[in-house]
C-alpha atoms as a PDB file:
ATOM      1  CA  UNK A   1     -53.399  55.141 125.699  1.00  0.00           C
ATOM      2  CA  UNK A   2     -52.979  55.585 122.003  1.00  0.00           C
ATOM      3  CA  UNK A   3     -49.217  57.105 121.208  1.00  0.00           C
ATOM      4  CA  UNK A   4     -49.702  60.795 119.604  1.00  0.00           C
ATOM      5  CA  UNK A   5     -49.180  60.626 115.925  1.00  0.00           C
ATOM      6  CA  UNK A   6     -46.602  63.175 114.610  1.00  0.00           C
ATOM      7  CA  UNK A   7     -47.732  65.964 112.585  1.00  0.00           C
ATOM      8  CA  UNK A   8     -46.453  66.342 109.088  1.00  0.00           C
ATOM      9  CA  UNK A   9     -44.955  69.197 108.168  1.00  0.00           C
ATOM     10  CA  UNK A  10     -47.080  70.986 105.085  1.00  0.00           C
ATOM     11  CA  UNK A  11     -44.117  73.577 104.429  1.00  0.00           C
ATOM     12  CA  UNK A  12     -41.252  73.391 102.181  1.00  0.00           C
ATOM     13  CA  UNK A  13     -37.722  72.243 103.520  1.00  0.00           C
ATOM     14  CA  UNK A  14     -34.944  75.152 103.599  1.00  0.00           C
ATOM     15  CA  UNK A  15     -33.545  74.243 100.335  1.00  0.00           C
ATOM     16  CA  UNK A  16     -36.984  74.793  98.827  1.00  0.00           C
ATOM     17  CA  UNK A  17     -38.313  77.760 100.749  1.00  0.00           C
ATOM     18  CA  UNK A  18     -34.845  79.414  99.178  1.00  0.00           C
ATOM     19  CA  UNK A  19     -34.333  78.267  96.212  1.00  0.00           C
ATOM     20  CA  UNK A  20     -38.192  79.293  95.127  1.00  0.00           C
ATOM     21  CA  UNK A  21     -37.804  82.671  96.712  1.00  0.00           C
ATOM     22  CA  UNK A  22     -34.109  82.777  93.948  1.00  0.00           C
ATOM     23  CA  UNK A  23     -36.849  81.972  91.081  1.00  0.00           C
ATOM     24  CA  UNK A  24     -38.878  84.821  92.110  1.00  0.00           C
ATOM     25  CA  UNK A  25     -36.142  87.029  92.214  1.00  0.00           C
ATOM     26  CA  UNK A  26     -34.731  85.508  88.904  1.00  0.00           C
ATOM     27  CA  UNK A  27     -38.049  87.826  87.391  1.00  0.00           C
ATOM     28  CA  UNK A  28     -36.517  90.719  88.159  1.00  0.00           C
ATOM     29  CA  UNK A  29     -33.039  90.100  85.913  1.00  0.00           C
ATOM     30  CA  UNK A  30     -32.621  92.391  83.104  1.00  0.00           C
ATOM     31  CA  UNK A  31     -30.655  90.707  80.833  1.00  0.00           C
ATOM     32  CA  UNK A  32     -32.111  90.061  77.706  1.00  0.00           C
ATOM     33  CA  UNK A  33     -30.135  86.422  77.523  1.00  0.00           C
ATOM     34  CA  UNK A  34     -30.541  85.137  80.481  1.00  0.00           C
ATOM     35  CA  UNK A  35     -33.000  85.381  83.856  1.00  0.00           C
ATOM     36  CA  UNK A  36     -30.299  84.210  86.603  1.00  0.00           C
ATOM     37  CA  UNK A  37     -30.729  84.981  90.767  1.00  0.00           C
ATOM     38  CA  UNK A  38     -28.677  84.270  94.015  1.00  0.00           C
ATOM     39  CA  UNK A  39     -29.643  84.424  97.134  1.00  0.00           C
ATOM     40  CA  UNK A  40     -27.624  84.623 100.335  1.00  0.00           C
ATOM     41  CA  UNK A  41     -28.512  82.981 103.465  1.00  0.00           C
ATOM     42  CA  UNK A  42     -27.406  82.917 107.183  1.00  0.00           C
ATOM     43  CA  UNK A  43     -28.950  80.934 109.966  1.00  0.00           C
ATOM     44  CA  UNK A  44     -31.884  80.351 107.736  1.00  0.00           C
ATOM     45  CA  UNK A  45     -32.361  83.728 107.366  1.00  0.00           C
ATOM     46  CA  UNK A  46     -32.168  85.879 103.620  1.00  0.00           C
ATOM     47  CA  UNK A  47     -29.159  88.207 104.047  1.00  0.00           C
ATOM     48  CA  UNK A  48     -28.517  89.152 100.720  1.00  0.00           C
ATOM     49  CA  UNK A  49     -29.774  88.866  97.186  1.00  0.00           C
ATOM     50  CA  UNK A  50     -28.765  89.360  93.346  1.00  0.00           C
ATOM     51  CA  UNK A  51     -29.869  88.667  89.850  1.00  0.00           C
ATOM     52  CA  UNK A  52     -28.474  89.654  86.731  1.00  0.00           C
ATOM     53  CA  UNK A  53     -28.219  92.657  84.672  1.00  0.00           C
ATOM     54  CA  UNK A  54     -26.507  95.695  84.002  1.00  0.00           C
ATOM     55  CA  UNK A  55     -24.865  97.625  86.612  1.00  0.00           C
ATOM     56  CA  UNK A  56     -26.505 100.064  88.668  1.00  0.00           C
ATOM     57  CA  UNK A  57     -27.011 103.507  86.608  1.00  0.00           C
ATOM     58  CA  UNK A  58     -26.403 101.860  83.299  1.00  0.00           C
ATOM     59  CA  UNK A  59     -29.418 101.318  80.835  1.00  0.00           C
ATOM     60  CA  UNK A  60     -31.127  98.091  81.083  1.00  0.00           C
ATOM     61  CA  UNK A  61     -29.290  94.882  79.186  1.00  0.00           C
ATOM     62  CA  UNK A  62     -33.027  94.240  77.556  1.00  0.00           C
ATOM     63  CA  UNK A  63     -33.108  98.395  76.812  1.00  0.00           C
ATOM     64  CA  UNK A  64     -30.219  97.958  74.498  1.00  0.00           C
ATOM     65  CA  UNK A  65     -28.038  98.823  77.672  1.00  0.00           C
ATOM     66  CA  UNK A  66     -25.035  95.527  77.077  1.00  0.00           C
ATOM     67  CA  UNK A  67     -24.308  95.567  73.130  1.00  0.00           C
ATOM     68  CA  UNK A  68     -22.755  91.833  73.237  1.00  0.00           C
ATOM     69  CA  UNK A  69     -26.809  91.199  74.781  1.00  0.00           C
ATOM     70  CA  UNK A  70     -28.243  93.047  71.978  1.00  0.00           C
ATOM     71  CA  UNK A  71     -25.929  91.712  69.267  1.00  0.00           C
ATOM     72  CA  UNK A  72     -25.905  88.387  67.717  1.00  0.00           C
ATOM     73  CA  UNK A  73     -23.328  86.647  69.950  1.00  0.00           C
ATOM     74  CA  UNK A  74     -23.950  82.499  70.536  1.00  0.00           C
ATOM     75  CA  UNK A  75     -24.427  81.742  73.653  1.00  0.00           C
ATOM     76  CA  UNK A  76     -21.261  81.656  75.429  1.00  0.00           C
ATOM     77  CA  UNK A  77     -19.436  83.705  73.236  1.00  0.00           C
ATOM     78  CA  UNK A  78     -17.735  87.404  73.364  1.00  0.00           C
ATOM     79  CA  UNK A  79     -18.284  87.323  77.328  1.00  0.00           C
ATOM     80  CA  UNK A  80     -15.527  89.897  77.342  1.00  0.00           C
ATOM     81  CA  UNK A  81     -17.903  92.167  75.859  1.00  0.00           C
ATOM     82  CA  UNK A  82     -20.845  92.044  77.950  1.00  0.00           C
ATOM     83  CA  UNK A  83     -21.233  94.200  80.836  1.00  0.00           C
ATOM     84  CA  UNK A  84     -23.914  92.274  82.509  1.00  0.00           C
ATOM     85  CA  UNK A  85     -23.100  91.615  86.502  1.00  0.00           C
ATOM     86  CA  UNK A  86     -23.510  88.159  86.997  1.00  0.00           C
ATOM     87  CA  UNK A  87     -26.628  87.413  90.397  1.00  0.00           C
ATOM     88  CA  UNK A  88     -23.673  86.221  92.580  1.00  0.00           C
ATOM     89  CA  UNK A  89     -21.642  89.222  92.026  1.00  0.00           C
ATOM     90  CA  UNK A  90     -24.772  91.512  92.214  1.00  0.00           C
ATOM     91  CA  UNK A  91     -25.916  89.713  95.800  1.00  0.00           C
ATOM     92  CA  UNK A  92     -22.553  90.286  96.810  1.00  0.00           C
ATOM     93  CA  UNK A  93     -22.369  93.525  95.653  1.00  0.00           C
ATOM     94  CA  UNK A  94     -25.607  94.633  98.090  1.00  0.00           C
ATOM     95  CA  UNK A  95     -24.271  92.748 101.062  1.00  0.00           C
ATOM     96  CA  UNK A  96     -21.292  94.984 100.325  1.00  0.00           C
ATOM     97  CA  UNK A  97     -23.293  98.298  99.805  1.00  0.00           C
ATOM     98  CA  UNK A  98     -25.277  97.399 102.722  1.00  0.00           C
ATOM     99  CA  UNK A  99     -22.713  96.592 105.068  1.00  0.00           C
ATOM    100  CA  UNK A 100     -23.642  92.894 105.466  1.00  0.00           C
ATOM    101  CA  UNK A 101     -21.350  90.285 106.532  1.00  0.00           C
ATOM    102  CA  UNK A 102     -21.231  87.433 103.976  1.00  0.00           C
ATOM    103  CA  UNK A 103     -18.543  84.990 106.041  1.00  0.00           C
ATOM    104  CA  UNK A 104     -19.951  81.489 106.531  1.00  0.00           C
ATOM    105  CA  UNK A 105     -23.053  81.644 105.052  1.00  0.00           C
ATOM    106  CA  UNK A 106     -24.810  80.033 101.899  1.00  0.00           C
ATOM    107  CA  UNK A 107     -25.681  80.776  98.770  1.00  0.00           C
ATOM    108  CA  UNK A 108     -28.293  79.838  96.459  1.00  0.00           C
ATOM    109  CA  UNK A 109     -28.102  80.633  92.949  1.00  0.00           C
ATOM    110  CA  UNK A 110     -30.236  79.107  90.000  1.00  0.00           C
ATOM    111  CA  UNK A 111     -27.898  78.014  87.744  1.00  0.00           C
ATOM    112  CA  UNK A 112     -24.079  76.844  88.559  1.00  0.00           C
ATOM    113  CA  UNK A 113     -21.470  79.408  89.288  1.00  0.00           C
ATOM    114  CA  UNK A 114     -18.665  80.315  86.835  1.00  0.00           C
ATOM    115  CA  UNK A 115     -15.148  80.490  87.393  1.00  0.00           C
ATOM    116  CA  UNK A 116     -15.046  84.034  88.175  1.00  0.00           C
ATOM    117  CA  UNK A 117     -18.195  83.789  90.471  1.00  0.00           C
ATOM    118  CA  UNK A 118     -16.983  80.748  92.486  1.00  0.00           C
ATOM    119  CA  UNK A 119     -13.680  83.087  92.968  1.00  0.00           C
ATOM    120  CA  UNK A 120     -15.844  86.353  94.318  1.00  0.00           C
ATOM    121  CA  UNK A 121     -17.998  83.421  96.516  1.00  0.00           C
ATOM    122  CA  UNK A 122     -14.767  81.919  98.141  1.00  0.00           C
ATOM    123  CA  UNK A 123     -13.453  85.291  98.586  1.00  0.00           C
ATOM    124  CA  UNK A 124     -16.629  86.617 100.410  1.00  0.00           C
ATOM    125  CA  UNK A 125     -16.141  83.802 102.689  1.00  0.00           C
ATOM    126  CA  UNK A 126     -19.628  82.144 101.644  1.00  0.00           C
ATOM    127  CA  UNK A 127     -18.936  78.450 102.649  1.00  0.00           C
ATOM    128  CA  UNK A 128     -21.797  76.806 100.808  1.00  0.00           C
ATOM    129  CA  UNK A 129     -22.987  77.307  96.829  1.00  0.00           C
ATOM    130  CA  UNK A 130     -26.598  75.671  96.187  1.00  0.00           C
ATOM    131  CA  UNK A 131     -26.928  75.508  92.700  1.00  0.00           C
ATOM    132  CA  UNK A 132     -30.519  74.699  90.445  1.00  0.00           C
ATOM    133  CA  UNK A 133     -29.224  74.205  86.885  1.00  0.00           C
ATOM    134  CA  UNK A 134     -25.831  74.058  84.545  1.00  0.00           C
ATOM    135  CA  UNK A 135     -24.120  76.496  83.162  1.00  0.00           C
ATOM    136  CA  UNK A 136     -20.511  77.150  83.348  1.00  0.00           C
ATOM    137  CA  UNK A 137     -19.608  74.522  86.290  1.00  0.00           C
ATOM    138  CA  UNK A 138     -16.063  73.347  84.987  1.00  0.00           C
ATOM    139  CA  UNK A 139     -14.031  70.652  86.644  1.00  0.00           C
ATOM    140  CA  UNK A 140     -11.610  73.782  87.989  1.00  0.00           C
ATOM    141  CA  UNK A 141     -15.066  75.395  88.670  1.00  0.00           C
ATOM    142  CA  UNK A 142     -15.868  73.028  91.246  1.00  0.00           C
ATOM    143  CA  UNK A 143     -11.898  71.787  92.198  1.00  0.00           C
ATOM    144  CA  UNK A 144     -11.702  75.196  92.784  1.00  0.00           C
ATOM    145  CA  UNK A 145     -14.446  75.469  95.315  1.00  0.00           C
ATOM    146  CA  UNK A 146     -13.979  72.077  96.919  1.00  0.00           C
ATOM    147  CA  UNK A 147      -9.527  73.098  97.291  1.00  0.00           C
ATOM    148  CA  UNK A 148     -10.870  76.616  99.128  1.00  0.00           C
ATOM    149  CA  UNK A 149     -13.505  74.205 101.274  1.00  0.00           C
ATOM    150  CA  UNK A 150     -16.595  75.592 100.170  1.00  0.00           C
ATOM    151  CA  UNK A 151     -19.079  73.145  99.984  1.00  0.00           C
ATOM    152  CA  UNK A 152     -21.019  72.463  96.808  1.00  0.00           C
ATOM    153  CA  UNK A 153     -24.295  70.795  95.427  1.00  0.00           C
ATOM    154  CA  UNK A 154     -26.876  70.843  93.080  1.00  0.00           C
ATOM    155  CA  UNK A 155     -30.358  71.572  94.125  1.00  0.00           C
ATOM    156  CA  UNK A 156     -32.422  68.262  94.135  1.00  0.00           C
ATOM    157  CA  UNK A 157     -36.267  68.888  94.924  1.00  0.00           C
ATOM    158  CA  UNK A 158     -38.190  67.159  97.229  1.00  0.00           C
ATOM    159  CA  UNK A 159     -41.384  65.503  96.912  1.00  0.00           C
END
């Protein structure tokens, strides 16, 4: 009798499946800068999402809404001034407003999560951060996270 060959599985792995479904929501940011999306997840299943933009009721960042957006700023520069809510802060902003619980679950956001956002994350009780690319991941950025016990890596796709 000939031994059953194992079916391979056609669909993406978690980390995929979530991180994709962060670059689709990415489309719906309305800063004018920068097109940034988290995603919250809990026993595989999408609890929570965020991208970035102005806050609720405020004009839209690419509608002239966030002057530092609209000015001339480099990159990196004059944060202070923008009003922009960064996708981690905006996902857990909704969980909030929604009356989701965020404890032990993982995130996946599409670029690396700043000092202040890795601060909101540990406080939320989020106990993984999937990130895609680099932006403001300092060295306290991620002792930070690793101290608090949050677990921490860089999305790597797979073939």
């Amino acid at each position: 009798m000939a031994a059953k060959k194992k079916a391979i599985d056609p669909r993406p792995d978690w980390d995929t499946y979530f991180m994709e479904i962060a670059l689709v929501t990415a489309t719906r940011a309305n800063c004018s800068r920068r097109k940034v999306a988290a995603v919250v997840v809990s026993d595989n299943r999408v609890i929570s999402t965020g991208y970035n933009g102005t806050p609720r009721g405020v004009k839209n960042c690419f509608e002239g809404g966030c002057p530092r957006c609209a000015g001339t700023a480099p990159s990196g520069a004059s944060l202070e001034e923008c009003i922009c809510v960064h996708a981690e802060q905006n996902a857990i902003c909704q969980a909030a407003y929604y009356g989701i619980r965020l404890a032990g679950a993982t995130i996946y956001v599409t670029i690396s999560p700043c000092l202040t956002c890795a601060k909101l994350l540990i406080n939320a009780g989020i106990k993984e951060v999937v990130y895609g690319g680099d932006y403001a991941f300092t060295e306290q950025t991620e002792h930070l996270l690793k101290e608090a016990g949050v677990k921490c890596r860089r999305y790597v796709k797979k073939n």
